[in-house]
Protein backbone atom coordinates (compact mmCIF):
# COMPACT_ATOMS: atom_id res chain seq x y z
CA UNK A 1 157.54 25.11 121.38
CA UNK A 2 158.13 21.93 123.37
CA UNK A 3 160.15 20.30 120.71
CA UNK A 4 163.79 20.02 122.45
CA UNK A 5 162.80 20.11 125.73
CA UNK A 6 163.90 17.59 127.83
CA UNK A 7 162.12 14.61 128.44
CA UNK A 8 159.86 15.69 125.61
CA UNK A 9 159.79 12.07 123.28
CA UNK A 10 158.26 13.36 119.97
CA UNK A 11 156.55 16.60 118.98
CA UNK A 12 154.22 17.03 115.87
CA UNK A 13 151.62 19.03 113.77
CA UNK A 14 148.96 17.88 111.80
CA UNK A 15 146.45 19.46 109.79
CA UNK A 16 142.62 19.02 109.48
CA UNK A 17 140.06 20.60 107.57
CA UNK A 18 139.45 23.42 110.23
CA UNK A 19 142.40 23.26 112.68
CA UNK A 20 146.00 22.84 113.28
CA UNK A 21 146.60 19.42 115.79
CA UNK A 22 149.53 19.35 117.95
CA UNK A 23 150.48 16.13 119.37
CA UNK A 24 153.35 16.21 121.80
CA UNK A 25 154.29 12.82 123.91
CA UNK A 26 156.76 13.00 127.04
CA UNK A 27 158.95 10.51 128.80
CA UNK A 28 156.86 11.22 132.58
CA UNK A 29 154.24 13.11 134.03
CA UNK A 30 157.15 14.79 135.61
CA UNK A 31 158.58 16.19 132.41
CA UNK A 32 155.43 17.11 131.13
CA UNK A 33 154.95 19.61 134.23
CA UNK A 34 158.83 20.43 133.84
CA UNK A 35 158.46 21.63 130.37
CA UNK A 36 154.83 23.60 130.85
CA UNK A 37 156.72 25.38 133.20
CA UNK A 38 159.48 26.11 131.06
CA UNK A 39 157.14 27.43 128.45
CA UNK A 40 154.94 29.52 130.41
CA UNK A 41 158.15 30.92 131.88
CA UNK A 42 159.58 31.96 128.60
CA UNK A 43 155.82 34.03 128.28
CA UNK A 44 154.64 31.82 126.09
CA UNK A 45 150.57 32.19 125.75
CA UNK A 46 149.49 28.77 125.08
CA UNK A 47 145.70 29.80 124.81
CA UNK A 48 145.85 32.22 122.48
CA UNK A 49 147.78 33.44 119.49
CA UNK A 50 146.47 36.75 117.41
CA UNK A 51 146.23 35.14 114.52
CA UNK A 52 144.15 32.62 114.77
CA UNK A 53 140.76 32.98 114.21
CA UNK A 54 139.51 31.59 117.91
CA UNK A 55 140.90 30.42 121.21
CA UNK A 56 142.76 27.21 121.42
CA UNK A 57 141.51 24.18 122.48
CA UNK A 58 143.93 22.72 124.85
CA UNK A 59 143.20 18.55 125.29
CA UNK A 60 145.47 16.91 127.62
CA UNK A 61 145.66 13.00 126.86
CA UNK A 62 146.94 10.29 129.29
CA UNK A 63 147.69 6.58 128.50
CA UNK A 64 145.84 4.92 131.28
């Protein structure tokens, strides 16, 4: 989903014993808005997908 966008460094999945982990890493706060906003405009629902078995857990990491 974010894979290819721009500023977007690395994109990945990973899997656990109960849940799929996406791990995405941009180049700036500024692409990271610049690509949500390309996502959400393309209707993607980032909450939710029918089939998975619950909502999305959406944690938003920041090196400090």
């Amino acid at each position: 989903m974010f894979r290819g966008a721009p500023g977007c460094l690395s994109a990945e999945c990973r899997l656990s014993d109960d849940a799929v982990i996406s791990i995405v890493q941009w180049e700036s706060e500024e692409a990271w808005a610049a690509s949500l906003v390309a996502v959400q405009a393309a209707e993607v629902d980032l909450a939710y997908d029918e089939r998975e078995a619950r909502p999305r857990e959406i944690v938003r990491v920041v090196a400090g």
